[in-house]
PDB file of N, CA and C in Angstrom:
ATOM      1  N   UNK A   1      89.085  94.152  13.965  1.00  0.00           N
ATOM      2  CA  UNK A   1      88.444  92.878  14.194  1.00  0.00           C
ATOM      3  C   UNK A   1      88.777  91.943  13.042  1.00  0.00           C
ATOM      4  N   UNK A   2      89.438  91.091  13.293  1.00  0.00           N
ATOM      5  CA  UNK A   2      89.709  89.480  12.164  1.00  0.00           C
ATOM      6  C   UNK A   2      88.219  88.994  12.005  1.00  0.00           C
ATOM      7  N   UNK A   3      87.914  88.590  10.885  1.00  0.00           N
ATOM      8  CA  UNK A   3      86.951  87.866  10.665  1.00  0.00           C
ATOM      9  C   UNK A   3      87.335  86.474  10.217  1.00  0.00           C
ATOM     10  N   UNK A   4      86.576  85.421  10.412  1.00  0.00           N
ATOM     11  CA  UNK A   4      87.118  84.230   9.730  1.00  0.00           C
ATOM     12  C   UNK A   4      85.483  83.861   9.114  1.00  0.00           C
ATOM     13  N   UNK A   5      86.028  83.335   7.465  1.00  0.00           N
ATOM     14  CA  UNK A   5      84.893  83.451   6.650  1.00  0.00           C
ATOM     15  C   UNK A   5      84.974  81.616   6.860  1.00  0.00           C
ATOM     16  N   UNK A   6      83.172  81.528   6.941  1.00  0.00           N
ATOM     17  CA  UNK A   6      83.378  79.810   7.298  1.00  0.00           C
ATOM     18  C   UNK A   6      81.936  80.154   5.726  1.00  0.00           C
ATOM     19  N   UNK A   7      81.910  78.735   6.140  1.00  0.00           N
ATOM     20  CA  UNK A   7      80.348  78.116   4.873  1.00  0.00           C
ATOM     21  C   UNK A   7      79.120  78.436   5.730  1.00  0.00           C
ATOM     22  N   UNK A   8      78.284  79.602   5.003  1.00  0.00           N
ATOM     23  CA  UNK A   8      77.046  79.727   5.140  1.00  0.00           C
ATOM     24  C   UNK A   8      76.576  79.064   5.693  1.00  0.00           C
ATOM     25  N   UNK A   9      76.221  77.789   5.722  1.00  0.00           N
ATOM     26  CA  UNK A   9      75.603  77.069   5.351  1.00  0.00           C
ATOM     27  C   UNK A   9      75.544  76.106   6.352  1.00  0.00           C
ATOM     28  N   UNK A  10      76.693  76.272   7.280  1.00  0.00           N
ATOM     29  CA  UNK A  10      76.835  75.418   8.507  1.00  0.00           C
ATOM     30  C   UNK A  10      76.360  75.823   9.735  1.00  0.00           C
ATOM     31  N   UNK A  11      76.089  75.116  10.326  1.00  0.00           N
ATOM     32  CA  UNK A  11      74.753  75.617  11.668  1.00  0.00           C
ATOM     33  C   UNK A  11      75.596  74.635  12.824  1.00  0.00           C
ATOM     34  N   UNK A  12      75.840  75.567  13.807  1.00  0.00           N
ATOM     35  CA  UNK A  12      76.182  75.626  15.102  1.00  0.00           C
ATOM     36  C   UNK A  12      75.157  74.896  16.221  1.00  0.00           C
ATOM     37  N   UNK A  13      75.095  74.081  17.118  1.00  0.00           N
ATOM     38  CA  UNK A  13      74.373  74.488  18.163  1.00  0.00           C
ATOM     39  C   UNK A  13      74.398  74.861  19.142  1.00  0.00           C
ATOM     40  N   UNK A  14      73.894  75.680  19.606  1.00  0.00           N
ATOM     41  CA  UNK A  14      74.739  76.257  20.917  1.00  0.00           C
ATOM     42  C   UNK A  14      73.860  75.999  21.804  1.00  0.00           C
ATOM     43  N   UNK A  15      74.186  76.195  23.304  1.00  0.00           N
ATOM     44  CA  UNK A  15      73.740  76.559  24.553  1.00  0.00           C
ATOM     45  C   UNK A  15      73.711  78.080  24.884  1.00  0.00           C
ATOM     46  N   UNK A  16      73.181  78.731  25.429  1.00  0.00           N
ATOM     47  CA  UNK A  16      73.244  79.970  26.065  1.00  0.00           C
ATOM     48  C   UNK A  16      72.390  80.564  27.247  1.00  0.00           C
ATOM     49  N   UNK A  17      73.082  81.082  28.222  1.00  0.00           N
ATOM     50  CA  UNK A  17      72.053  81.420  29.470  1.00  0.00           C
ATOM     51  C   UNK A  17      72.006  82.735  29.144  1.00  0.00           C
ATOM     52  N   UNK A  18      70.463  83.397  29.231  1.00  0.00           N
ATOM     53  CA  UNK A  18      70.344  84.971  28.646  1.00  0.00           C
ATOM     54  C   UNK A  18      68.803  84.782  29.738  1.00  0.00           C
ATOM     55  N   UNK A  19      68.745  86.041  30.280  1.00  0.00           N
ATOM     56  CA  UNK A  19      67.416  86.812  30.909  1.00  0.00           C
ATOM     57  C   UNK A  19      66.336  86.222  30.147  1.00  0.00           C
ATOM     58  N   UNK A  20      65.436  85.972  30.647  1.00  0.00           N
ATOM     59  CA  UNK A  20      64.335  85.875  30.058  1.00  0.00           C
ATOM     60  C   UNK A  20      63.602  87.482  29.732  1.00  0.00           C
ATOM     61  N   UNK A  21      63.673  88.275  30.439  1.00  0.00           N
ATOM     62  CA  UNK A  21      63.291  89.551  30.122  1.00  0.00           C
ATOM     63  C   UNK A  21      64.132  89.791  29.195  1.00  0.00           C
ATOM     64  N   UNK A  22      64.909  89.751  28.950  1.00  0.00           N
ATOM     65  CA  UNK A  22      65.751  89.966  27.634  1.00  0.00           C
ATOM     66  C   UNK A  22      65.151  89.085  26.387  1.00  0.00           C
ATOM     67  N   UNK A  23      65.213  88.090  26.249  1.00  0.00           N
ATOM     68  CA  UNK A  23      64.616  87.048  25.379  1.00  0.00           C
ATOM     69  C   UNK A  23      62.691  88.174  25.100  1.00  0.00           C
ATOM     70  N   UNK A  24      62.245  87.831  26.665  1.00  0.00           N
ATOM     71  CA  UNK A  24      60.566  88.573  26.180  1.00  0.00           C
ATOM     72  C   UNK A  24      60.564  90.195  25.234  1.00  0.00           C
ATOM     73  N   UNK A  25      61.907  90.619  25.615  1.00  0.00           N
ATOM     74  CA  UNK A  25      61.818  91.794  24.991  1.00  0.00           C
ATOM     75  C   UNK A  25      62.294  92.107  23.638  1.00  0.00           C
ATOM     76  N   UNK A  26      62.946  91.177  23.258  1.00  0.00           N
ATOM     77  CA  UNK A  26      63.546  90.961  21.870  1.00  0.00           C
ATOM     78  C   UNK A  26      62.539  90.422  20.725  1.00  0.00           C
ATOM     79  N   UNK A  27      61.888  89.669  21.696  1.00  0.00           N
ATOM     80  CA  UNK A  27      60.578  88.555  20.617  1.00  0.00           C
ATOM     81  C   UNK A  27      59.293  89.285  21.147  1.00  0.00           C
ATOM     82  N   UNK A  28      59.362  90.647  21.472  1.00  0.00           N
ATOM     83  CA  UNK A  28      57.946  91.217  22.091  1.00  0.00           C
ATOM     84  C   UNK A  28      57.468  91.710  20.075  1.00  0.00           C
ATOM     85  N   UNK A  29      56.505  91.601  20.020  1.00  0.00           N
ATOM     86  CA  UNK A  29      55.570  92.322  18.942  1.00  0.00           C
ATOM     87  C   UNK A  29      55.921  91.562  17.655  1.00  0.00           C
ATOM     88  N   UNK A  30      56.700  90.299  17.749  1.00  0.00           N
ATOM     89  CA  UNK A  30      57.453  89.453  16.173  1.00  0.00           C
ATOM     90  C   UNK A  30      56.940  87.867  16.439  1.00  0.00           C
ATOM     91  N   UNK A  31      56.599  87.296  15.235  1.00  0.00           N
ATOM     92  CA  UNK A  31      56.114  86.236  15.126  1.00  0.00           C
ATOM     93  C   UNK A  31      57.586  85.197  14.817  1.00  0.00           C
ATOM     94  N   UNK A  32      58.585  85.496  14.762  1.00  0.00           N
ATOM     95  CA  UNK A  32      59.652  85.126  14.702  1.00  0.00           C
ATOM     96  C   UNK A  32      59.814  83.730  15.855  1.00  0.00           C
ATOM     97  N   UNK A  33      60.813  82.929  15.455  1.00  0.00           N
ATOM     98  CA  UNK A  33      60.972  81.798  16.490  1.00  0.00           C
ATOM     99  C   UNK A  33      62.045  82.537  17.593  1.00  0.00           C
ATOM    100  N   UNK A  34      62.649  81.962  18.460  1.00  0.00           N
ATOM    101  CA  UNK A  34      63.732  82.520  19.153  1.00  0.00           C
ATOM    102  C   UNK A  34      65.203  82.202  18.314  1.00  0.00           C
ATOM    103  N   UNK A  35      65.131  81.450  17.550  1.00  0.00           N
ATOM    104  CA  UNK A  35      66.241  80.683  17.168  1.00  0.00           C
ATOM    105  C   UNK A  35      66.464  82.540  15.714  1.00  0.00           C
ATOM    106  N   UNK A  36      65.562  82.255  15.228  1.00  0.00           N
ATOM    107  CA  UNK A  36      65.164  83.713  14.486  1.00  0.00           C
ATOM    108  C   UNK A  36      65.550  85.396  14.476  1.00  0.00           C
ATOM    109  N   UNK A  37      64.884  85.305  16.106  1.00  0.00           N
ATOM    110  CA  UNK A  37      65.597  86.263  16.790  1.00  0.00           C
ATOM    111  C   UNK A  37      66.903  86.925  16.936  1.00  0.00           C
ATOM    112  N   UNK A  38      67.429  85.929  17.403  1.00  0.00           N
ATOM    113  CA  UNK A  38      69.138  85.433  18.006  1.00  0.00           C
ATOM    114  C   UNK A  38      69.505  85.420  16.598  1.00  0.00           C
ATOM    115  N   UNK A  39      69.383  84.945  15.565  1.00  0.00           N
ATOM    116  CA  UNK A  39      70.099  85.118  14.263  1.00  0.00           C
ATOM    117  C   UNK A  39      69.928  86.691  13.667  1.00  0.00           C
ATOM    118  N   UNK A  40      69.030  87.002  14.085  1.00  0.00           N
ATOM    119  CA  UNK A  40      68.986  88.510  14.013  1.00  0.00           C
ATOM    120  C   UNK A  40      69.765  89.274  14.176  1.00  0.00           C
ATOM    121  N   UNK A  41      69.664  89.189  15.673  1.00  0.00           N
ATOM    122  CA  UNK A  41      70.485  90.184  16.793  1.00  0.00           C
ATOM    123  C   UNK A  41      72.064  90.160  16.274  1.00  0.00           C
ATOM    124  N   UNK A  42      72.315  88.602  16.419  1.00  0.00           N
ATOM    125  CA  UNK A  42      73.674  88.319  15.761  1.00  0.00           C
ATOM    126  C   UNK A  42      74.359  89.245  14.323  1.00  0.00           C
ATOM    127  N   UNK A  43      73.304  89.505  13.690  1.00  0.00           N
ATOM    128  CA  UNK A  43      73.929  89.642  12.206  1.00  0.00           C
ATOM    129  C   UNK A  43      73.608  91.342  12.299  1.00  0.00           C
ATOM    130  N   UNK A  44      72.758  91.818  13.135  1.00  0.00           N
ATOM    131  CA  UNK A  44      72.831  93.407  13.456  1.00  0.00           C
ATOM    132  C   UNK A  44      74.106  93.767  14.682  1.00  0.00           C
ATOM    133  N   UNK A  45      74.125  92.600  15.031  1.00  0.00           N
ATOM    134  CA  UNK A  45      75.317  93.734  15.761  1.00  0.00           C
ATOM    135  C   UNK A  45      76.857  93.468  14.781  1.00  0.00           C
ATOM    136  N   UNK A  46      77.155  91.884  14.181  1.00  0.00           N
ATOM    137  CA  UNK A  46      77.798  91.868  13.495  1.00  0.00           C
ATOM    138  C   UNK A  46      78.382  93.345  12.380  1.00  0.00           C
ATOM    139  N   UNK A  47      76.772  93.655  11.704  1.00  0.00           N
ATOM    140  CA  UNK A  47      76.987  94.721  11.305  1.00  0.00           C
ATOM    141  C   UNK A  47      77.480  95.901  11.869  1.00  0.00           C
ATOM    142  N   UNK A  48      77.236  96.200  13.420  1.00  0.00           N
ATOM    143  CA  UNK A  48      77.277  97.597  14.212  1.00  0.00           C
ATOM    144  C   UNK A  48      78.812  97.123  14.365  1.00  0.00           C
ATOM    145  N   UNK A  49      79.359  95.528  14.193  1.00  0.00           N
ATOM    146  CA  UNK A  49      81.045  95.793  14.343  1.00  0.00           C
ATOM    147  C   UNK A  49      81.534  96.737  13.188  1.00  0.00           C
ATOM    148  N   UNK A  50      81.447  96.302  12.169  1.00  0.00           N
ATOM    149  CA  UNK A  50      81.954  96.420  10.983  1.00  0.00           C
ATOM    150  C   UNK A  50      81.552  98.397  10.687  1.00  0.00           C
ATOM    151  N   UNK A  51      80.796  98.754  10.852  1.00  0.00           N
ATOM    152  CA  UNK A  51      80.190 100.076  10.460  1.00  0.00           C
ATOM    153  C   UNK A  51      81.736 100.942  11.479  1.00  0.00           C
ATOM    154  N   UNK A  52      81.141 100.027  12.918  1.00  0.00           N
ATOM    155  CA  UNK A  52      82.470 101.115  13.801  1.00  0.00           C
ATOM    156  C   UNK A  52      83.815 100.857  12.979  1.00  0.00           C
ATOM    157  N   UNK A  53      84.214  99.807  12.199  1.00  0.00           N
ATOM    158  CA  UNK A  53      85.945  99.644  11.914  1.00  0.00           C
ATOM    159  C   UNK A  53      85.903 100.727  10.955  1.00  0.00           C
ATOM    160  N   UNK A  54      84.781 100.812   9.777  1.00  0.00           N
ATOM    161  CA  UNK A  54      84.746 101.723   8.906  1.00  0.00           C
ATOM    162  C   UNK A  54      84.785 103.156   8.951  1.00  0.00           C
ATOM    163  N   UNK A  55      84.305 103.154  10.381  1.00  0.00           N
ATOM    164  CA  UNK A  55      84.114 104.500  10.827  1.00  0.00           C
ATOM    165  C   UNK A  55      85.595 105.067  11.468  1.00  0.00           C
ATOM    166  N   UNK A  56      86.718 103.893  11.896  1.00  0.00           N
ATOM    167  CA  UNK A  56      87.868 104.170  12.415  1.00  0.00           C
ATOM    168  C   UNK A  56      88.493 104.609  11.556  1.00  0.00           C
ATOM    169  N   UNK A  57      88.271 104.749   9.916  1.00  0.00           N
ATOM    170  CA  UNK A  57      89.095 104.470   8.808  1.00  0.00           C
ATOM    171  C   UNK A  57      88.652 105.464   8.514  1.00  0.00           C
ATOM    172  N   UNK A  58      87.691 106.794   9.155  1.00  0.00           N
ATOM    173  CA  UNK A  58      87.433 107.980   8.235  1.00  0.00           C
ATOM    174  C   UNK A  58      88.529 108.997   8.257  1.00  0.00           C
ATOM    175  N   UNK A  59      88.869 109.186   7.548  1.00  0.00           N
ATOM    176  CA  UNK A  59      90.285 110.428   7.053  1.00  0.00           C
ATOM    177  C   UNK A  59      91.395 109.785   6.582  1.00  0.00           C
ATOM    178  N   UNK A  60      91.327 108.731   6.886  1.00  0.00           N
ATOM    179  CA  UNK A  60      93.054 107.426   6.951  1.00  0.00           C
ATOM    180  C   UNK A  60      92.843 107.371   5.666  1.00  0.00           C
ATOM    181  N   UNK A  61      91.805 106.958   4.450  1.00  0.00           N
ATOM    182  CA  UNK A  61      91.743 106.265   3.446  1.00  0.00           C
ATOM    183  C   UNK A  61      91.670 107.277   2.416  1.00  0.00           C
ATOM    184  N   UNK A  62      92.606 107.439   0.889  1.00  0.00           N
ATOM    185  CA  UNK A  62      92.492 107.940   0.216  1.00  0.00           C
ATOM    186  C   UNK A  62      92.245 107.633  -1.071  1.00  0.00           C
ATOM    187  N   UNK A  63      91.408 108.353  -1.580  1.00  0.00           N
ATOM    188  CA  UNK A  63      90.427 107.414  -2.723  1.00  0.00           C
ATOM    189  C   UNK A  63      91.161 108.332  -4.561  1.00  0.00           C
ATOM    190  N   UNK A  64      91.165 107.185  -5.239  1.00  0.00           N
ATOM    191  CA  UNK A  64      91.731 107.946  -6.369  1.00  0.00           C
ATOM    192  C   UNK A  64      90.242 108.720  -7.514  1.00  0.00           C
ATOM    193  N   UNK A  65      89.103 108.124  -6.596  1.00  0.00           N
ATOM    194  CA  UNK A  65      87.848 109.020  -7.067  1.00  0.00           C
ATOM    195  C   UNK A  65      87.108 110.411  -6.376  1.00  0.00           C
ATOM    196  N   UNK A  66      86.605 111.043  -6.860  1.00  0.00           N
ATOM    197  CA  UNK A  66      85.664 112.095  -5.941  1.00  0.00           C
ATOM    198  C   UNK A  66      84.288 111.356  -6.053  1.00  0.00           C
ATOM    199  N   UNK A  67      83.771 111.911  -4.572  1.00  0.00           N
ATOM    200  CA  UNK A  67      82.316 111.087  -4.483  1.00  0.00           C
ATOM    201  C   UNK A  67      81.851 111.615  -5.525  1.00  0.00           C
ATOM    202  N   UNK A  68      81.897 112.705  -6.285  1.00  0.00           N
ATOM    203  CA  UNK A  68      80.852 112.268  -7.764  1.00  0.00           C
ATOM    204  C   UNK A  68      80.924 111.496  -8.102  1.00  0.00           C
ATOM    205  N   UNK A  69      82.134 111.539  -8.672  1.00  0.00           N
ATOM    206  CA  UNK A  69      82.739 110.152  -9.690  1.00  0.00           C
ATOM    207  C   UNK A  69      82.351 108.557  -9.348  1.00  0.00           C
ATOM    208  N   UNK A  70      82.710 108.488  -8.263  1.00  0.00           N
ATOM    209  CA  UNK A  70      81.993 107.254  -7.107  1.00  0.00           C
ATOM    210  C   UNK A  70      80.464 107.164  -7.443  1.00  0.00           C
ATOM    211  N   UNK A  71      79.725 108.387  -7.037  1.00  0.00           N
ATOM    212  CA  UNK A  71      78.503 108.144  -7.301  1.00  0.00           C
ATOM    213  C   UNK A  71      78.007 107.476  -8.571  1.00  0.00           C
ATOM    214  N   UNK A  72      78.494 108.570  -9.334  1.00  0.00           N
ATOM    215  CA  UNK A  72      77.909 107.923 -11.091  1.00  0.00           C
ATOM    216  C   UNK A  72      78.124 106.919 -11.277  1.00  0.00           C
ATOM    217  N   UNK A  73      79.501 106.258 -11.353  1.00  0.00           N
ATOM    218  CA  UNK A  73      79.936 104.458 -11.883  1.00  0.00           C
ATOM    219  C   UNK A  73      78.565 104.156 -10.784  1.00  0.00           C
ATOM    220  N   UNK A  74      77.880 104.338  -9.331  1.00  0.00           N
ATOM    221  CA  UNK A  74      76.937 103.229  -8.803  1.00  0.00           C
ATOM    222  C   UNK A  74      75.329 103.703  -9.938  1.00  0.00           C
ATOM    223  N   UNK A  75      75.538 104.711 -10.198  1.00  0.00           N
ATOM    224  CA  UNK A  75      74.216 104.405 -10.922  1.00  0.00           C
ATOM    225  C   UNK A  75      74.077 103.985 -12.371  1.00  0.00           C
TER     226      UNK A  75
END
């Protein structure tokens, strides 16, 4: 997946036709706006892209550390 890195900071507006049972079930039990929501959803599945590319890359990538070594420099 290409990513294209834009400015934070810039806000879109969109249109979108989505279920309302979908919408009631997303904003069921959250005081959240819908606009809230949808920025949510967006940036969790964003993530569920990125986790799968990482996950395509398990065995391919060879590291000049051992996860000890890795570990310690994070603490």
């Amino acid at each position: 997946m290409k990513t294209t890195h834009r400015d934070h900071d810039e806000i879109r507006k969109i249109t979108i036709n989505l279920p309302a049972s979908l919408i009631d079930m997303a904003m069921l039990g959250s005081e959240k706006s819908l606009t809230e929501t949808i920025r949510e959803a967006l940036k969790r599945y964003a993530h569920h892209l990125a986790c799968q590319e990482l996950l395509a890359l398990k065995g391919k990538v060879k590291f000049s550390l051992t996860y000890e070594q890795m570990k310690a420099l994070r603490d």
